[in-house]
PDB file of N, CA and C in Angstrom:
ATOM      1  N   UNK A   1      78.228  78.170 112.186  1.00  0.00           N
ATOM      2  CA  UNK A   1      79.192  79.206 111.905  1.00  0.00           C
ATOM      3  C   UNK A   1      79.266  80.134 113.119  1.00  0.00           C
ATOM      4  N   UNK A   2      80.588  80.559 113.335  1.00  0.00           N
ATOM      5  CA  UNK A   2      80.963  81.436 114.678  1.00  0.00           C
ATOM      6  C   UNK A   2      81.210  83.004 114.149  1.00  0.00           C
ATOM      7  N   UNK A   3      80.225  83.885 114.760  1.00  0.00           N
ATOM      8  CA  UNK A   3      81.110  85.301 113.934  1.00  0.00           C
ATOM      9  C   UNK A   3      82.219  85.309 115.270  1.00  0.00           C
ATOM     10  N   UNK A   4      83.205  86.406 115.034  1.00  0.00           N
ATOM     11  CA  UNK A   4      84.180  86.508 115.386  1.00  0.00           C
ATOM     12  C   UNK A   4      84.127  88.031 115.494  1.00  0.00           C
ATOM     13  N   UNK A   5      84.286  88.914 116.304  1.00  0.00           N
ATOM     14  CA  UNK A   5      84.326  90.662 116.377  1.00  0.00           C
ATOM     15  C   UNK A   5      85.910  90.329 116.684  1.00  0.00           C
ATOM     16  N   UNK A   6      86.433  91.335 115.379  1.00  0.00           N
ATOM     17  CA  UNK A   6      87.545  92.277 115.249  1.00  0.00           C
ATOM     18  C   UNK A   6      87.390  93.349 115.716  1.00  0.00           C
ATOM     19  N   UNK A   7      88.618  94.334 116.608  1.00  0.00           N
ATOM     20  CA  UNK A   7      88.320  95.397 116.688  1.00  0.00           C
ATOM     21  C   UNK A   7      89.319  96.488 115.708  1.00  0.00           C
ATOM     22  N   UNK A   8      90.305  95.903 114.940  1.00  0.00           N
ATOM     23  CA  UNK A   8      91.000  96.689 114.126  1.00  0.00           C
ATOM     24  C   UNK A   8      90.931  95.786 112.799  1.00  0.00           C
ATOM     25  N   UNK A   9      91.290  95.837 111.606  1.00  0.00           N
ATOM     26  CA  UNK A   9      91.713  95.069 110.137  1.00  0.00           C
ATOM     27  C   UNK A   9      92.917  95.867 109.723  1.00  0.00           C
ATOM     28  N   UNK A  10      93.951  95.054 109.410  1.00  0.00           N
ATOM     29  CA  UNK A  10      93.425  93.783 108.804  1.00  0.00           C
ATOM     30  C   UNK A  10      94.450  92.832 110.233  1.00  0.00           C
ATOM     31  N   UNK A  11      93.658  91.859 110.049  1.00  0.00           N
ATOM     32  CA  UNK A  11      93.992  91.061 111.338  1.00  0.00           C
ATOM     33  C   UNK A  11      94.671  89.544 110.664  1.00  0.00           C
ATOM     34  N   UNK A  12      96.192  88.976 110.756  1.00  0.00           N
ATOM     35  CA  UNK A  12      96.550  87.717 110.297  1.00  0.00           C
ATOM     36  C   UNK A  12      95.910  86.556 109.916  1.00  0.00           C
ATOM     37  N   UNK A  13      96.308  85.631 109.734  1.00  0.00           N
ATOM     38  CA  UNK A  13      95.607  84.312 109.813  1.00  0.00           C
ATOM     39  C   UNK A  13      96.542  83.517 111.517  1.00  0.00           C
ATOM     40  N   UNK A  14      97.862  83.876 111.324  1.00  0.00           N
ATOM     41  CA  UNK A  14      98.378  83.617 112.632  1.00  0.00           C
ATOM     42  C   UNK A  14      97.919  84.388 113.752  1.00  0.00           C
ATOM     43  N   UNK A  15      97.210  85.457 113.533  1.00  0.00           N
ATOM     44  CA  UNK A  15      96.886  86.181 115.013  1.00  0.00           C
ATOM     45  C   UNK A  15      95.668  85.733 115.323  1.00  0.00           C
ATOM     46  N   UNK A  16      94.945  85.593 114.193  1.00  0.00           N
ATOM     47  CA  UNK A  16      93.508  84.918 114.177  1.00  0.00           C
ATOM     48  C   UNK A  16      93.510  83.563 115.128  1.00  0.00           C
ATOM     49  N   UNK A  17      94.358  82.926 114.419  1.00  0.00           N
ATOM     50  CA  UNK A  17      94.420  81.750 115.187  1.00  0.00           C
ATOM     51  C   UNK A  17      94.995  81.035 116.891  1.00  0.00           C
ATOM     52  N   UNK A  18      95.534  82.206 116.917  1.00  0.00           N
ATOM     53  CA  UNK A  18      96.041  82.413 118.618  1.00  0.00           C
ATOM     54  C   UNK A  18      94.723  82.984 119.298  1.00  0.00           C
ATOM     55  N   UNK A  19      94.517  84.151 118.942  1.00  0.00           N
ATOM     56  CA  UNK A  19      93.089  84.690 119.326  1.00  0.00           C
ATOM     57  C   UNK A  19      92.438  83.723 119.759  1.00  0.00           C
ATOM     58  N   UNK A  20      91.863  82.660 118.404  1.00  0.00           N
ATOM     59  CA  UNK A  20      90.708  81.659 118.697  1.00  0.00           C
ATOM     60  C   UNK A  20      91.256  80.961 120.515  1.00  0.00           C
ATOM     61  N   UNK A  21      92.300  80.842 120.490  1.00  0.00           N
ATOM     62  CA  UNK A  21      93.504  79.641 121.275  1.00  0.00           C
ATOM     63  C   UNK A  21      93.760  78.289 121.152  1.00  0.00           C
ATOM     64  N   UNK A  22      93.787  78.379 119.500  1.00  0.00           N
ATOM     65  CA  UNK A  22      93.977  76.903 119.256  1.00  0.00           C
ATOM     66  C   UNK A  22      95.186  76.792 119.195  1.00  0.00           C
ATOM     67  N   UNK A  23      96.057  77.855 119.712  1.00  0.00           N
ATOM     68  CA  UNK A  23      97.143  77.787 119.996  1.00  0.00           C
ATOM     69  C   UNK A  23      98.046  79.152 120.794  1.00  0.00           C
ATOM     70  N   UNK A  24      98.821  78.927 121.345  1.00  0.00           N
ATOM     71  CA  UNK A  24      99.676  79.591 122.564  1.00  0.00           C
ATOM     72  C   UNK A  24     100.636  80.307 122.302  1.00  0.00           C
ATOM     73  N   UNK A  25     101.457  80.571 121.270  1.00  0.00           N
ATOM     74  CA  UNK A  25     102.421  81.203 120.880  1.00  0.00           C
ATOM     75  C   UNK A  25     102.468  81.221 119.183  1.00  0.00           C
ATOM     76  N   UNK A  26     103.257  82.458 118.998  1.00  0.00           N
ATOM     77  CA  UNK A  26     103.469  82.828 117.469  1.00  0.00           C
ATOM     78  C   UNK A  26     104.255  81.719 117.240  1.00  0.00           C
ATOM     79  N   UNK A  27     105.092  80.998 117.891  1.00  0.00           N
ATOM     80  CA  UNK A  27     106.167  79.940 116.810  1.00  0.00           C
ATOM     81  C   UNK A  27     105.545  78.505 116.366  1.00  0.00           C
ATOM     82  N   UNK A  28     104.129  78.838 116.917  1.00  0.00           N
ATOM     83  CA  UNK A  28     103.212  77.202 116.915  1.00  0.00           C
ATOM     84  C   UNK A  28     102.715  77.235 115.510  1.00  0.00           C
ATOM     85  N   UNK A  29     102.595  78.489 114.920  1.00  0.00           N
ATOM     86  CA  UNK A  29     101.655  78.849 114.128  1.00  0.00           C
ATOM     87  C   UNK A  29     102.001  77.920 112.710  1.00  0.00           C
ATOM     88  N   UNK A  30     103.174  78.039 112.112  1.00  0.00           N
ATOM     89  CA  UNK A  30     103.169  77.518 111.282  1.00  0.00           C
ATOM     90  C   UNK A  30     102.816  75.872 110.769  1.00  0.00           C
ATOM     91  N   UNK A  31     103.495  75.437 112.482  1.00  0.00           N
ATOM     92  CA  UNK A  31     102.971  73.705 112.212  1.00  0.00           C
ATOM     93  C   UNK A  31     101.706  73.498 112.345  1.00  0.00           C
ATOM     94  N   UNK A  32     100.723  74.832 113.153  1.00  0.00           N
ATOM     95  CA  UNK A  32      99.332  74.280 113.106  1.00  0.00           C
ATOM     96  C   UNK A  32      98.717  74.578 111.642  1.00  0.00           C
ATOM     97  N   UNK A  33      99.385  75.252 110.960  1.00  0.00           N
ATOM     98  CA  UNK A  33      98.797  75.454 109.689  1.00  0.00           C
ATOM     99  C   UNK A  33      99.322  74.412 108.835  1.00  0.00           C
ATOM    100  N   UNK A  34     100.311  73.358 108.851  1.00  0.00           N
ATOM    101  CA  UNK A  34     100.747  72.341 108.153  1.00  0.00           C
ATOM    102  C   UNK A  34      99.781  71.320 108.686  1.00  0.00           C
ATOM    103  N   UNK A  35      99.629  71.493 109.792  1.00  0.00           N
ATOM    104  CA  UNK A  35      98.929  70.096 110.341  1.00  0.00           C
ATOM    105  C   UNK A  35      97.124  69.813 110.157  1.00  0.00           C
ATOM    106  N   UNK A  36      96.834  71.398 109.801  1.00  0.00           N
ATOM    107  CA  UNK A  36      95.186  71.768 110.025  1.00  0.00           C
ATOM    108  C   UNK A  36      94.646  71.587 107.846  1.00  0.00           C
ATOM    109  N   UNK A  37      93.637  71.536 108.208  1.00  0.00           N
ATOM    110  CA  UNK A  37      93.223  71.978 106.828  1.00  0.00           C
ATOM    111  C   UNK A  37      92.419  73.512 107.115  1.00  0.00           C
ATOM    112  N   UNK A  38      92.847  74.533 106.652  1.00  0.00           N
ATOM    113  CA  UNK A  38      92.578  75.965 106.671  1.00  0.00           C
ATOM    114  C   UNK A  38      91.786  76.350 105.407  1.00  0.00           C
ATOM    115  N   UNK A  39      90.825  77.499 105.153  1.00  0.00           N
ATOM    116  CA  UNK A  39      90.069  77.683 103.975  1.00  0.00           C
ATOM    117  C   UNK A  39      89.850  79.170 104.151  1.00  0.00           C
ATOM    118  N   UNK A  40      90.201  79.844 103.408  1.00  0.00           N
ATOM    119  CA  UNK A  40      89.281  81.540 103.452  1.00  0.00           C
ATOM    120  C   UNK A  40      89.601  82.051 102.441  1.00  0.00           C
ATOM    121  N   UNK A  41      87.680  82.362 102.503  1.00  0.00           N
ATOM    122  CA  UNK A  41      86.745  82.220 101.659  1.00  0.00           C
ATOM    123  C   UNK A  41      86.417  81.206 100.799  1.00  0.00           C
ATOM    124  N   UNK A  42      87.024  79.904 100.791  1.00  0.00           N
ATOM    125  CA  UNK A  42      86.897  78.759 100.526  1.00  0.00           C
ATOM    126  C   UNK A  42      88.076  78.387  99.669  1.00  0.00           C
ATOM    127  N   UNK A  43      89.327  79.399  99.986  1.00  0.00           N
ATOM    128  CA  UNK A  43      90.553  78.713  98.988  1.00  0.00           C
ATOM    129  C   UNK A  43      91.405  78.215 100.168  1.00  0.00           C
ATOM    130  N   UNK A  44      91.902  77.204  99.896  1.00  0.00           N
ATOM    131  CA  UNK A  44      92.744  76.513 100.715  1.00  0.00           C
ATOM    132  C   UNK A  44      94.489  77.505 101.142  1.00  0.00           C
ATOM    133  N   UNK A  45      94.492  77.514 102.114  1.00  0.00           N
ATOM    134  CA  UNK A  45      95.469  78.563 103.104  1.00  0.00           C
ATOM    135  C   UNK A  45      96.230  78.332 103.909  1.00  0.00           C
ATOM    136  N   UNK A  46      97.725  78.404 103.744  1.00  0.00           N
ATOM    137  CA  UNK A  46      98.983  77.909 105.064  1.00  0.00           C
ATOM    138  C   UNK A  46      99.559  79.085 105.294  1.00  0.00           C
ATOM    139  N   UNK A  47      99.370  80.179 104.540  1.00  0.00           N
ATOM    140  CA  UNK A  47     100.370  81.424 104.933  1.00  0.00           C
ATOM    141  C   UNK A  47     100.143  82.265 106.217  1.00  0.00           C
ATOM    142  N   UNK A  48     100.790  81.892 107.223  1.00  0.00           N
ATOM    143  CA  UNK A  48     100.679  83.172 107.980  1.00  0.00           C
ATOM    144  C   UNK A  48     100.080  84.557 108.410  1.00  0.00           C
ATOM    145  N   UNK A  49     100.922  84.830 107.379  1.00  0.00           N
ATOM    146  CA  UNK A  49     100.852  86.368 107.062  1.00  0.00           C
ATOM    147  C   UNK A  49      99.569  86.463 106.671  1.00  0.00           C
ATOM    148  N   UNK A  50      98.367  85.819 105.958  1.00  0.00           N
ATOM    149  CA  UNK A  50      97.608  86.102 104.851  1.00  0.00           C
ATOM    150  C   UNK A  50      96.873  87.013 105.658  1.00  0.00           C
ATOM    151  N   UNK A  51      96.010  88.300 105.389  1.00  0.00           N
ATOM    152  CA  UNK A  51      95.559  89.082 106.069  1.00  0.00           C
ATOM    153  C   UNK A  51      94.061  89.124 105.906  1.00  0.00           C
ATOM    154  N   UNK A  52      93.262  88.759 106.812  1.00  0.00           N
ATOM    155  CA  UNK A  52      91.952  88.678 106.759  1.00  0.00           C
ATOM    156  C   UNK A  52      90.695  89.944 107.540  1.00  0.00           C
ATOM    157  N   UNK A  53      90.024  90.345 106.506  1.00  0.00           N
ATOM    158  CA  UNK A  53      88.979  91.272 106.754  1.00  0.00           C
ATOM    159  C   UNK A  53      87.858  91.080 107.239  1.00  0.00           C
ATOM    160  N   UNK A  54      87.188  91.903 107.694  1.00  0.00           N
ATOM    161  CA  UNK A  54      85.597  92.141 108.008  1.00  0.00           C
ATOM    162  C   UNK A  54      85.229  91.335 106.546  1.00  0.00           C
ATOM    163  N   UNK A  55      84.136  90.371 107.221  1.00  0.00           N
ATOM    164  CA  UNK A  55      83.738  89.517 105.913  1.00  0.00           C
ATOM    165  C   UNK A  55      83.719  88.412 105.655  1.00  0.00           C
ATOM    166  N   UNK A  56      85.429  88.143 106.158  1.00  0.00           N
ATOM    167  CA  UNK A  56      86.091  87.329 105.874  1.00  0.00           C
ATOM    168  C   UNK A  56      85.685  85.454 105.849  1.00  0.00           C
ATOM    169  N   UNK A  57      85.454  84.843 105.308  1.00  0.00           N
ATOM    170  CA  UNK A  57      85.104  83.391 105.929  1.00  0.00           C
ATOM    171  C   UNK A  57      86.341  82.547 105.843  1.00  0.00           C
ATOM    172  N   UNK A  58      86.287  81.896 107.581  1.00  0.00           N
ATOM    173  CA  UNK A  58      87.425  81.176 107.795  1.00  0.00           C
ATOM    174  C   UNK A  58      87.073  79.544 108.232  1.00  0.00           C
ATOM    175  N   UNK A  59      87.216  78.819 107.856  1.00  0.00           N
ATOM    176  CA  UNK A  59      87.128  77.616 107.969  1.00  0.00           C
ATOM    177  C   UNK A  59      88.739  76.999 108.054  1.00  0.00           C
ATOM    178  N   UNK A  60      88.651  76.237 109.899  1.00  0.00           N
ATOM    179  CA  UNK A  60      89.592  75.433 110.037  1.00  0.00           C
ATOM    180  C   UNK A  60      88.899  74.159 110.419  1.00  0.00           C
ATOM    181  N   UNK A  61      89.278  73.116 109.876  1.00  0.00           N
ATOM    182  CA  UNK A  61      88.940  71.895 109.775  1.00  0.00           C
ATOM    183  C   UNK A  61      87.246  72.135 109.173  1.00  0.00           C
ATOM    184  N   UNK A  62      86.555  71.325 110.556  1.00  0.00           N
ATOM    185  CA  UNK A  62      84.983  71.494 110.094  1.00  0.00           C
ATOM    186  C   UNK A  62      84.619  72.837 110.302  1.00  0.00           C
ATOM    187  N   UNK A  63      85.294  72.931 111.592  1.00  0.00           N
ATOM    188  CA  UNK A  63      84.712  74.601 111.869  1.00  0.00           C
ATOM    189  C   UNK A  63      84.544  76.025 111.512  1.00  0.00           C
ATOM    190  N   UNK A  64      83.383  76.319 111.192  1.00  0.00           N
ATOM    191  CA  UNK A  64      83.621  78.226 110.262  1.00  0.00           C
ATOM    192  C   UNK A  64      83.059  79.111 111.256  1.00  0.00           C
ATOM    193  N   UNK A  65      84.253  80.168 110.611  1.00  0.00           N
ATOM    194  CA  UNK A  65      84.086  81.567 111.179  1.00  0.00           C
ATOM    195  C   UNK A  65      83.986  82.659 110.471  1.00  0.00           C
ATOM    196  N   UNK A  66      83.151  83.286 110.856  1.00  0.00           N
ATOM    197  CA  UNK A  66      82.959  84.687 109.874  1.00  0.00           C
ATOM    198  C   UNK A  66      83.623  86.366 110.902  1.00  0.00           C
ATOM    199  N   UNK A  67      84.290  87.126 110.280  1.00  0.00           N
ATOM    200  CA  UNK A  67      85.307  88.062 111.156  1.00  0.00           C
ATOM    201  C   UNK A  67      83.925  89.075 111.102  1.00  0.00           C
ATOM    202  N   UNK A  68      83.848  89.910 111.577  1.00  0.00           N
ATOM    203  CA  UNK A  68      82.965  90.939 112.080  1.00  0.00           C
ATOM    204  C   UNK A  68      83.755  92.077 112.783  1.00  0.00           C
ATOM    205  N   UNK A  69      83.738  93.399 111.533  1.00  0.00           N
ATOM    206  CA  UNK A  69      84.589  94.111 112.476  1.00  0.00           C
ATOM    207  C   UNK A  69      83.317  94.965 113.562  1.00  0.00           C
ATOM    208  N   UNK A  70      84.581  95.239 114.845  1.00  0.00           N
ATOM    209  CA  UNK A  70      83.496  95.927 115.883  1.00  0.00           C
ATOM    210  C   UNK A  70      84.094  97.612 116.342  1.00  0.00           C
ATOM    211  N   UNK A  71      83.289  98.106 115.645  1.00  0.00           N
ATOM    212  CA  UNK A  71      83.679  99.980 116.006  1.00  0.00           C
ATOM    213  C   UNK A  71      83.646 100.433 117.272  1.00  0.00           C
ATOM    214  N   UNK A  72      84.349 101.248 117.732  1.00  0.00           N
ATOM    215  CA  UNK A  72      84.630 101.600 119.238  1.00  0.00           C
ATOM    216  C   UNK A  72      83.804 102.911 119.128  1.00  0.00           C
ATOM    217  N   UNK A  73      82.713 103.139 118.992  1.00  0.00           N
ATOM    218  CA  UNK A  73      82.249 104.318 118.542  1.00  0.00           C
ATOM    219  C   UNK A  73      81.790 105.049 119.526  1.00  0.00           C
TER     220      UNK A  73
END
């Protein structure tokens, strides 16, 4: 499992996934989510938009990630 530091929430599942760079642009997003098997918190996930927190567990394909927010303190 990979944590992941956020520095704001709530952070997309499409921004998430550019972030990682499993992809290059916002218009990729949707076919990589048709094409991927996606999970968070272990319910199966294609939406975009869906908005993910400090906490959060993300599993694309085999791979998991846990979000970690990080305070600018």
């Amino acid at each position: 499992m990979v944590k992941i530091k956020i520095y704001s929430e709530p952070i997309t599942l499409g921004q998430f996934v550019k972030f990682l760079g499993l992809i290059y642009s916002g218009g990729e997003v949707k076919k990589f989510l048709e094409e991927n098997d996606i999970f968070v918190n272990e319910v199966s996930e294609k939406r975009r938009g869906k908005k993910l927190f400090s906490g959060d567990l993300v599993q694309i394909n085999d791979q998991k990630y846990v979000l970690k927010i990080e305070n600018d303190y």
